[in-house]
C-alpha atoms as a PDB file:
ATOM      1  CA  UNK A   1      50.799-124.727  53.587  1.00  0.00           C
ATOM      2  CA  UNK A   2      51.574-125.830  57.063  1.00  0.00           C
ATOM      3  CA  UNK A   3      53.439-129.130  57.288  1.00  0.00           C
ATOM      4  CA  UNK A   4      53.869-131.026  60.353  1.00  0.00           C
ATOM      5  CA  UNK A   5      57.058-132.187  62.058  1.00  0.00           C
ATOM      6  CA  UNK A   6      56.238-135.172  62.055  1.00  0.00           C
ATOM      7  CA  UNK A   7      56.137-135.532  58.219  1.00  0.00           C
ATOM      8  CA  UNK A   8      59.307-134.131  58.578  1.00  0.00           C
ATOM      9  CA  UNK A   9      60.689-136.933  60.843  1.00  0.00           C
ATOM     10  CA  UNK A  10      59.243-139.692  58.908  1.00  0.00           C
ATOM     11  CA  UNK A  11      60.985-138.797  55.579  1.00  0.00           C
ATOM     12  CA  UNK A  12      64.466-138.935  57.271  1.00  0.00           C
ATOM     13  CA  UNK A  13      63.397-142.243  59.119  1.00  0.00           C
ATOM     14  CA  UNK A  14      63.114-143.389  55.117  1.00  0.00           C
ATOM     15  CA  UNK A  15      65.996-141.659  54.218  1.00  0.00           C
ATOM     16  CA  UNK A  16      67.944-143.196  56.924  1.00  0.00           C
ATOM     17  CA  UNK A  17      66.625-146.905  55.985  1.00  0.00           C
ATOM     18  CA  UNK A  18      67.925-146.430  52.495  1.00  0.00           C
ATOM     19  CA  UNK A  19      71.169-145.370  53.303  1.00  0.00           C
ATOM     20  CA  UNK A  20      72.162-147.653  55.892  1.00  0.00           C
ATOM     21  CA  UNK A  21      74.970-149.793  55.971  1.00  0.00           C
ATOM     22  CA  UNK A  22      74.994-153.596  56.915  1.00  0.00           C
ATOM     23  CA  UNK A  23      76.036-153.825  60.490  1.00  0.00           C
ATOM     24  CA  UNK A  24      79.183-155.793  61.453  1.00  0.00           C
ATOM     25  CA  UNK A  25      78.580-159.489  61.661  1.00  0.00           C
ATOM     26  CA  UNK A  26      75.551-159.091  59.828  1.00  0.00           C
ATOM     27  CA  UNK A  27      75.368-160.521  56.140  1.00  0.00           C
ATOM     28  CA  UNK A  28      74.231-158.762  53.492  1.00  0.00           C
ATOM     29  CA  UNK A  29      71.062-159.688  51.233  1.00  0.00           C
ATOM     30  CA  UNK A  30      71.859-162.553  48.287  1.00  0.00           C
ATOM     31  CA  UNK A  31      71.275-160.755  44.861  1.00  0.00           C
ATOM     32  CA  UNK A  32      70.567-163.410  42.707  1.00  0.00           C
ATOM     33  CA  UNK A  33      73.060-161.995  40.125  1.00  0.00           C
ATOM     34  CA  UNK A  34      75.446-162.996  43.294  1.00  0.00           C
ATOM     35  CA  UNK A  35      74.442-166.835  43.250  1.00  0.00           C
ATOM     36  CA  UNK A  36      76.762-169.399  41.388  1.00  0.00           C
ATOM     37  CA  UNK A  37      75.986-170.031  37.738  1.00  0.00           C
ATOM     38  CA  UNK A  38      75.080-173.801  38.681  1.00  0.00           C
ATOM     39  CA  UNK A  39      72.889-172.554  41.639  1.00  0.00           C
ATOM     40  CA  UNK A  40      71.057-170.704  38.882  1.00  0.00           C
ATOM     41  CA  UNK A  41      70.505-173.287  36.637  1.00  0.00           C
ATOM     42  CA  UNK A  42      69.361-175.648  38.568  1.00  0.00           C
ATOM     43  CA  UNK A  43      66.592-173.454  40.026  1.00  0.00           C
ATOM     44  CA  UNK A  44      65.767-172.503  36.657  1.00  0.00           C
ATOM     45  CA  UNK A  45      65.489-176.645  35.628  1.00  0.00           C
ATOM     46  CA  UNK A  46      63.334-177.413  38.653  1.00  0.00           C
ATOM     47  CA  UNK A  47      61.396-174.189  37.387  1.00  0.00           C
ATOM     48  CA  UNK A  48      60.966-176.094  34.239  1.00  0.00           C
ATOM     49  CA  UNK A  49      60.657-179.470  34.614  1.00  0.00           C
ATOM     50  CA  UNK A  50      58.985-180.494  31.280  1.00  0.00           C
ATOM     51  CA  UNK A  51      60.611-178.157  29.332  1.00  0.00           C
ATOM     52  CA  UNK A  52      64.324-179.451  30.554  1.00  0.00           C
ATOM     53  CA  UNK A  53      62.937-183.360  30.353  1.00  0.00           C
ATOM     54  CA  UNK A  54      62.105-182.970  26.362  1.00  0.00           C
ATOM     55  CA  UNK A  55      65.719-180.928  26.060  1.00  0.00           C
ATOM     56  CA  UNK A  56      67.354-183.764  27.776  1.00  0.00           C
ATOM     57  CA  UNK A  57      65.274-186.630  25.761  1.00  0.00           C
ATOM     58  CA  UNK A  58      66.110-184.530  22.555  1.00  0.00           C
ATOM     59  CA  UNK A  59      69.751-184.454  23.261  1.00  0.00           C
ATOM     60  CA  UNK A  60      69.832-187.848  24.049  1.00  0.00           C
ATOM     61  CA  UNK A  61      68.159-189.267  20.986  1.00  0.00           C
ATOM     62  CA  UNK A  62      70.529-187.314  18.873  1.00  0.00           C
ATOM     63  CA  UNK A  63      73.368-188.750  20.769  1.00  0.00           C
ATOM     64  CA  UNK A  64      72.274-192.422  19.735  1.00  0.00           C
ATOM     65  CA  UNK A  65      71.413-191.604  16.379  1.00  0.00           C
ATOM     66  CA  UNK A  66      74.999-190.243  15.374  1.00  0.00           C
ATOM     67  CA  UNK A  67      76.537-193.478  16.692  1.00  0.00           C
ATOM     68  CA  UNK A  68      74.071-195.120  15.359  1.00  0.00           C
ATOM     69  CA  UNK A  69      74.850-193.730  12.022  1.00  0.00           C
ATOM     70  CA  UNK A  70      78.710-193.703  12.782  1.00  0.00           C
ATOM     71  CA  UNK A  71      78.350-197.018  13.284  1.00  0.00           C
ATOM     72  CA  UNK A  72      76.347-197.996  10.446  1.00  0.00           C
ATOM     73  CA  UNK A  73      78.869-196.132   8.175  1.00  0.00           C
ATOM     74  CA  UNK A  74      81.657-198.181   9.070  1.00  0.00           C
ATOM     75  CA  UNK A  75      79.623-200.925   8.689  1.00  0.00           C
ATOM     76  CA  UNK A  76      78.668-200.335   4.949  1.00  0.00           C
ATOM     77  CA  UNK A  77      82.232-199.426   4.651  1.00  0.00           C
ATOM     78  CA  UNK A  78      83.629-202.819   5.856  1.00  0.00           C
ATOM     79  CA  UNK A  79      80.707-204.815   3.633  1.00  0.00           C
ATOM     80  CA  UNK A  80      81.397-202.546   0.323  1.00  0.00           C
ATOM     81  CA  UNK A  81      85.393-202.938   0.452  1.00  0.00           C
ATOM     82  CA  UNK A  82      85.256-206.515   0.962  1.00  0.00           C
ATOM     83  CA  UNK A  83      82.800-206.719  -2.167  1.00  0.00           C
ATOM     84  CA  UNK A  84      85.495-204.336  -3.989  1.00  0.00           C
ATOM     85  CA  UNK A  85      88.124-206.721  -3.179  1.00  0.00           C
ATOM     86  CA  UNK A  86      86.020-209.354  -5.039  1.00  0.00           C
ATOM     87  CA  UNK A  87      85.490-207.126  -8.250  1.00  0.00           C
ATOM     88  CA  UNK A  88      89.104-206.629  -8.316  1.00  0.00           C
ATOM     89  CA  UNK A  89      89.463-210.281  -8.290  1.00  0.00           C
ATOM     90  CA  UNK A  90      87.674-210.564 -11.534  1.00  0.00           C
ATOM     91  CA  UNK A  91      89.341-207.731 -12.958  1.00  0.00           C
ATOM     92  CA  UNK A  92      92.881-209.108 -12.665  1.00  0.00           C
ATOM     93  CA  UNK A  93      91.847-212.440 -13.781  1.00  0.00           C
ATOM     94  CA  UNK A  94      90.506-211.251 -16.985  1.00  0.00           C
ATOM     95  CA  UNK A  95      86.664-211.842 -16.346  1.00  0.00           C
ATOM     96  CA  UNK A  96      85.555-208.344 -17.248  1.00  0.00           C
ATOM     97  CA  UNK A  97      81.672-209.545 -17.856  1.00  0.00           C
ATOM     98  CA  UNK A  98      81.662-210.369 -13.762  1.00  0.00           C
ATOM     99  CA  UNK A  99      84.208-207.861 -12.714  1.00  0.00           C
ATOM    100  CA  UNK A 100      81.345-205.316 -14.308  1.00  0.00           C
ATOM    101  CA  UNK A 101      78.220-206.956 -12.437  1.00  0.00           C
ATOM    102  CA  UNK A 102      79.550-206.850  -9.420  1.00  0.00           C
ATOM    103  CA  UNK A 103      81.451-203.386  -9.401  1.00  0.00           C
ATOM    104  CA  UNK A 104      78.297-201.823 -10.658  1.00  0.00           C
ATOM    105  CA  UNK A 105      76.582-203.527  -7.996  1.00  0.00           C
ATOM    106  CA  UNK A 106      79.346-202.303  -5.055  1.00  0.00           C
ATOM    107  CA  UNK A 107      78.690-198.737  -7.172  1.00  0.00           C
ATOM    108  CA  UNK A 108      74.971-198.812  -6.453  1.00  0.00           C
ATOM    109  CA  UNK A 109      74.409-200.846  -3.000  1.00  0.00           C
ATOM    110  CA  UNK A 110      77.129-199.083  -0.948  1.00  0.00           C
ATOM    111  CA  UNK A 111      76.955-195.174  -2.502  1.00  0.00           C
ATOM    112  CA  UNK A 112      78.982-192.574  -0.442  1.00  0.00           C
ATOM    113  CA  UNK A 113      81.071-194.759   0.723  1.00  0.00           C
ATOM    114  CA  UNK A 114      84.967-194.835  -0.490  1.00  0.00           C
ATOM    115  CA  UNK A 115      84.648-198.176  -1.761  1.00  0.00           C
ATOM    116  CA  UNK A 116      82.101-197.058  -4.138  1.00  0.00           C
ATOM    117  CA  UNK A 117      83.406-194.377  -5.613  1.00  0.00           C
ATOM    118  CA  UNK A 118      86.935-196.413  -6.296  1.00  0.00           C
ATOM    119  CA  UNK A 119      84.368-198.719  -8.088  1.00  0.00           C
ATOM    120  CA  UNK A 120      83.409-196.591 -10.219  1.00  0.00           C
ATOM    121  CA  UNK A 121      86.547-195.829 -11.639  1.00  0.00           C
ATOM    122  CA  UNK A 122      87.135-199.379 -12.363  1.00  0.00           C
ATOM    123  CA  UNK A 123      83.573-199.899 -13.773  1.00  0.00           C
ATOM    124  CA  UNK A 124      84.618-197.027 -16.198  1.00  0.00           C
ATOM    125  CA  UNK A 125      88.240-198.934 -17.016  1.00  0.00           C
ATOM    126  CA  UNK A 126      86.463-202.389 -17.532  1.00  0.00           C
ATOM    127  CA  UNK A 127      83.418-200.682 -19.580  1.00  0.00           C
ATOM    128  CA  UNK A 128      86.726-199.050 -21.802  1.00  0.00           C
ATOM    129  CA  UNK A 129      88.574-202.306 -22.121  1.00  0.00           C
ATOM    130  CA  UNK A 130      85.306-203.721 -23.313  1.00  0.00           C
ATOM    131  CA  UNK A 131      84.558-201.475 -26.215  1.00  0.00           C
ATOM    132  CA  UNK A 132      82.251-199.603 -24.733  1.00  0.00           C
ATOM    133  CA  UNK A 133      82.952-195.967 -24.355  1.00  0.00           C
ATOM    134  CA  UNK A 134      80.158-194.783 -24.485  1.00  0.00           C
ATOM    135  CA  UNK A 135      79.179-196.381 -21.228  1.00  0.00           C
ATOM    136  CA  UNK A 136      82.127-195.217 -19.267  1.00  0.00           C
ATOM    137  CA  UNK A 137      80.921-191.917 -19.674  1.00  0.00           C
ATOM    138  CA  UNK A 138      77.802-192.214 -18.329  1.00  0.00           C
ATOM    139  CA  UNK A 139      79.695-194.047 -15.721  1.00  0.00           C
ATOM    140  CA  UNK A 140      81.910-191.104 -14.873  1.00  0.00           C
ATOM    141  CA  UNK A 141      79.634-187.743 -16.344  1.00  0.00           C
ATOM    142  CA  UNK A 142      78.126-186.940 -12.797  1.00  0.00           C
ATOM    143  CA  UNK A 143      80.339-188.858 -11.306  1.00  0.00           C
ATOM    144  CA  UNK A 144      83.577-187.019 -11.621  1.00  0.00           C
ATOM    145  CA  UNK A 145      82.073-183.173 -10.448  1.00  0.00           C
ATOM    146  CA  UNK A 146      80.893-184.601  -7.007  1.00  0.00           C
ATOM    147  CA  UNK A 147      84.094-187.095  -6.719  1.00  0.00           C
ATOM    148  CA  UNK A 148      86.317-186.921  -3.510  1.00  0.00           C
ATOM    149  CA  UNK A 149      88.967-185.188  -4.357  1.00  0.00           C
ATOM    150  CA  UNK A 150      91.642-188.389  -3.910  1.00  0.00           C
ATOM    151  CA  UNK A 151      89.228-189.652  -6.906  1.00  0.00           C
ATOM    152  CA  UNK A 152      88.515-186.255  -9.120  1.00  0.00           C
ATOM    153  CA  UNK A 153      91.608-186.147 -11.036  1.00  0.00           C
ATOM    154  CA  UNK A 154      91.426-189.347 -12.082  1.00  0.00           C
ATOM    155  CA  UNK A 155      87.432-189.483 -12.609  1.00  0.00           C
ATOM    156  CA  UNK A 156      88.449-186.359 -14.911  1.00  0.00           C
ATOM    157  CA  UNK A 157      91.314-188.059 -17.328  1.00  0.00           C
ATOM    158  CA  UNK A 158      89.374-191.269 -17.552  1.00  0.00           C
ATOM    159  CA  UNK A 159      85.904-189.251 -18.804  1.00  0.00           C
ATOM    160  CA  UNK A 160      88.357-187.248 -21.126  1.00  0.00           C
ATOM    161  CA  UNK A 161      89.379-190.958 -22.687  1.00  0.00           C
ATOM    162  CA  UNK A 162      85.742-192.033 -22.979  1.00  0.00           C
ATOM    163  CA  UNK A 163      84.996-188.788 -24.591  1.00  0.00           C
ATOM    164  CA  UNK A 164      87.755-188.943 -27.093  1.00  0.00           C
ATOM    165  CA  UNK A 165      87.476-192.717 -27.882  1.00  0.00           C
ATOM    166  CA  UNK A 166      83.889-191.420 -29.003  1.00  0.00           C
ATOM    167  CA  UNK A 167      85.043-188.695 -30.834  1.00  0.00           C
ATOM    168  CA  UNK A 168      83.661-186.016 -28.755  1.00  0.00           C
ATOM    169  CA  UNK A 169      87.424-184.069 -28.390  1.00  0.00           C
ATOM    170  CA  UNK A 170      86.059-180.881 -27.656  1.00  0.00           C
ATOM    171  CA  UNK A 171      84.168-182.592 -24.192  1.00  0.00           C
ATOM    172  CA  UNK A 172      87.599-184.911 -23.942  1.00  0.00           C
ATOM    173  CA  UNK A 173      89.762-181.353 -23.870  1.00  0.00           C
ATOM    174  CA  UNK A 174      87.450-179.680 -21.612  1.00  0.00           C
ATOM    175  CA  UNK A 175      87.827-182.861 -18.949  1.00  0.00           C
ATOM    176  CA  UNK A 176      90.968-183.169 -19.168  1.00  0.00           C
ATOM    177  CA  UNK A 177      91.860-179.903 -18.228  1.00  0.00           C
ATOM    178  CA  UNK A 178      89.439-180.297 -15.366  1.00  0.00           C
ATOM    179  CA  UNK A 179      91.798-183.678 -14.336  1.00  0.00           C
ATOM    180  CA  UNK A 180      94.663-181.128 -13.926  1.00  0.00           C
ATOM    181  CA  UNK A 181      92.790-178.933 -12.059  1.00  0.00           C
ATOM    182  CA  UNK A 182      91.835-181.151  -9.779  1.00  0.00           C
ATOM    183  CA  UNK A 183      95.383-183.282  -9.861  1.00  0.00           C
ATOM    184  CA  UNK A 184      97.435-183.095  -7.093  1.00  0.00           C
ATOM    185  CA  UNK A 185     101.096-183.754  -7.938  1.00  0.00           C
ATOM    186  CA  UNK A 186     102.566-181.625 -10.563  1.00  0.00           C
ATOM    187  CA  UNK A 187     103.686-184.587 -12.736  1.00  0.00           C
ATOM    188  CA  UNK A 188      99.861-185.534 -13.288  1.00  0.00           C
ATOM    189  CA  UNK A 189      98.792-181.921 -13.858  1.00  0.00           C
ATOM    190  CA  UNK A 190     101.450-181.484 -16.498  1.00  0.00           C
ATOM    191  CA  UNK A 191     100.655-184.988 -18.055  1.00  0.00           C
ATOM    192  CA  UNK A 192      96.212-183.766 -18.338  1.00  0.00           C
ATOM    193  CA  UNK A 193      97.617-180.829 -19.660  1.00  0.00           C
ATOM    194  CA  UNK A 194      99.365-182.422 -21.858  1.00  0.00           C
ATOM    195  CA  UNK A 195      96.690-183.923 -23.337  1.00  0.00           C
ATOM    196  CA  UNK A 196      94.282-181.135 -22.791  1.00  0.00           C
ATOM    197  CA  UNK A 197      96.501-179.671 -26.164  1.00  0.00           C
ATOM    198  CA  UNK A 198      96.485-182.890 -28.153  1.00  0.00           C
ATOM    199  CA  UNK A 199      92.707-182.854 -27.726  1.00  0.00           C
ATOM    200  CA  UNK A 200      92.631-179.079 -28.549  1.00  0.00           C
ATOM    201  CA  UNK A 201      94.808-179.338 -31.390  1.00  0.00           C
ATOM    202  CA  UNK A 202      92.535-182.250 -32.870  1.00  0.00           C
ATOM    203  CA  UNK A 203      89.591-180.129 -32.302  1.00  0.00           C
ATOM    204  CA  UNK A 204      91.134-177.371 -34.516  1.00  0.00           C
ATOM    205  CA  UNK A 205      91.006-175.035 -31.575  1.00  0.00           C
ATOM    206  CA  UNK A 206      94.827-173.889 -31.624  1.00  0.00           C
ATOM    207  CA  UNK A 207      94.848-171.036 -29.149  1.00  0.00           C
ATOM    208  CA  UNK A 208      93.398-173.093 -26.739  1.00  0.00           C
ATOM    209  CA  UNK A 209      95.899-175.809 -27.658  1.00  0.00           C
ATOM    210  CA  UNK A 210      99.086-173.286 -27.549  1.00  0.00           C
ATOM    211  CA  UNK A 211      97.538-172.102 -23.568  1.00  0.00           C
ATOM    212  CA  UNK A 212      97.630-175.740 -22.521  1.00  0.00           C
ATOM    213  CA  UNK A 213     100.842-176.234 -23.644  1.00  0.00           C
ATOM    214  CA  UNK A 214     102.437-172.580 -22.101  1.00  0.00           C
ATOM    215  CA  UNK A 215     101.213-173.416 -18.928  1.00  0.00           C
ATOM    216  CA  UNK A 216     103.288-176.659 -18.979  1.00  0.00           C
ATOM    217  CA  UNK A 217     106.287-174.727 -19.636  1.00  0.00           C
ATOM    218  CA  UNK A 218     105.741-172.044 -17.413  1.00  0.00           C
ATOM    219  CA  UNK A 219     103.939-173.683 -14.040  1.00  0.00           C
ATOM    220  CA  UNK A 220     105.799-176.731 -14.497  1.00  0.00           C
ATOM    221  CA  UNK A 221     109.396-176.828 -15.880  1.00  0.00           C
ATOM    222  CA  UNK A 222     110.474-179.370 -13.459  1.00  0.00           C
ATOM    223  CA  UNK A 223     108.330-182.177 -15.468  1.00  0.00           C
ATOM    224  CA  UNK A 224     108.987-184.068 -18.209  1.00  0.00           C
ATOM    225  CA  UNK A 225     106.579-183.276 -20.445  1.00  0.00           C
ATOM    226  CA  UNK A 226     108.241-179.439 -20.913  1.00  0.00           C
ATOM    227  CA  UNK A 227     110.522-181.242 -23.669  1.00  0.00           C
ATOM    228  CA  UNK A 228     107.368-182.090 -25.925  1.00  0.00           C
ATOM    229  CA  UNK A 229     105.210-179.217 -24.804  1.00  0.00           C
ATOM    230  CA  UNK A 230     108.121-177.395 -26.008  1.00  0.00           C
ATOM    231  CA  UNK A 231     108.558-179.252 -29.688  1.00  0.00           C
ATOM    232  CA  UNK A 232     104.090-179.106 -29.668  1.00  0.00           C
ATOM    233  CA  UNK A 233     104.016-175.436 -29.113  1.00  0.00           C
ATOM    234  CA  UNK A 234     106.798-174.722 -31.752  1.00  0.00           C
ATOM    235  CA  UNK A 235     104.903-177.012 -34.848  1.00  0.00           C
ATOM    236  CA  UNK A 236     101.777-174.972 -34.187  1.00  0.00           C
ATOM    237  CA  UNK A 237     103.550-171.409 -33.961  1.00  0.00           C
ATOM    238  CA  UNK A 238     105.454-172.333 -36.867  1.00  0.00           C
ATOM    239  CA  UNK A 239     108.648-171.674 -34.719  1.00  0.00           C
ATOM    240  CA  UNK A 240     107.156-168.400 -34.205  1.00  0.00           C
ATOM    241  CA  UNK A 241     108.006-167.385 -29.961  1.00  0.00           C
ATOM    242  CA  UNK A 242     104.956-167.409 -28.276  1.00  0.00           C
ATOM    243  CA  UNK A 243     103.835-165.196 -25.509  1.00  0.00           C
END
């Protein structure tokens, strides 16, 4: 086929555009991949107007609800701690029926908040020093699980003493090994221990007693309560060396 020199001349013309280089002085072309990040995203918010104005909005109610709630928190904190105070009042001065009202009323108005749950440990001490174990248990049964863990330990031993004053060992054993668990000085996880293998041994349940006991001796010979884990672990293996 015959082809023209002129087609021929027109394809380098094209070639020749493609290739060429940016004369001196002359700036080169923006790419947009070239612009400033902020450059960008500004076009792109004037390129979205409504969509950026309910972002904005959104982020801005969110902003005033947390310090709303931050607020409201300390707030609730403040109210329930001075109520606490009061409760603690009536506790020291021997007026258990009041102390009771109002820490179970601290307990239930100001939930979540430390002052609460410091409450309800005293609830559970005033419901024990009034005879009535069975309701410091129910007190302290969900309680103790969810507890902070400043609180646990001692949500733990204190369910383990409602438990036991009801005769429920097994459940008073069971806590009180929880209370060391959750202890955090190695004088009060020897001491829940400690009575983790009374309870046991009152229960009848002797290995578990003897395990309570060895771990006293082994994770915490520092303590004071080796000496009688020591003379407790050799009346129930008849003097026989445990491992």
């Amino acid at each position: 086929m015959f082809e023209s020199p002129q087609g021929h001349w027109t394809l380098d013309i094209l070639k020749d555009m493609a290739t060429q280089t940016v004369a001196p002085g002359v700036s080169a072309p923006i790419r947009s991949t070239d612009r400033p990040f902020s450059d960008r995203a500004l076009d792109w918010i004037k390129a979205h107007r409504q969509l950026s104005l309910w972002v904005g909005t959104a982020l801005v109610i969110a902003a005033v609800l947390f310090v709303w709630t931050l607020s409201t928190r300390r707030r609730s904190e403040e109210i329930a701690s001075r109520e606490l105070q009061g409760a603690r009042f009536a506790f020291e001065n021997q007026n258990l029926p009041l102390a009771a009202s109002e820490l179970a009323r601290v307990v239930e108005n100001y939930s979540g908040t430390n002052a609460a749950e410091e409450g309800r440990l005293l609830l559970a001490n005033v419901r024990m020093l009034q005879g009535q174990p069975q309701q410091a248990v129910e007190v302290l049964r969900d309680f103790a699980p969810s507890s902070g863990r400043a609180f646990r330990s001692q949500a733990y031993g204190l369910l383990g003493a409602a438990y036991e004053t009801t005769g429920r060992v097994r459940e008073a054993a069971e806590a009180y090994e929880n209370a060391s668990a959750a202890g955090r000085l190695d004088f009060q996880k020897a001491q829940m221990l400690s009575e983790a293998g009374r309870a046991w041994t009152v229960a009848g349940d002797t290995a578990k007693a003897i395990a309570a006991y060895q771990r006293i001796v082994k994770d915490f010979p520092k303590e004071g309560m080796v000496t009688e884990a020591k003379v407790r672990l050799g009346e129930l293996t008849k003097g026989t060396p445990s491992s």
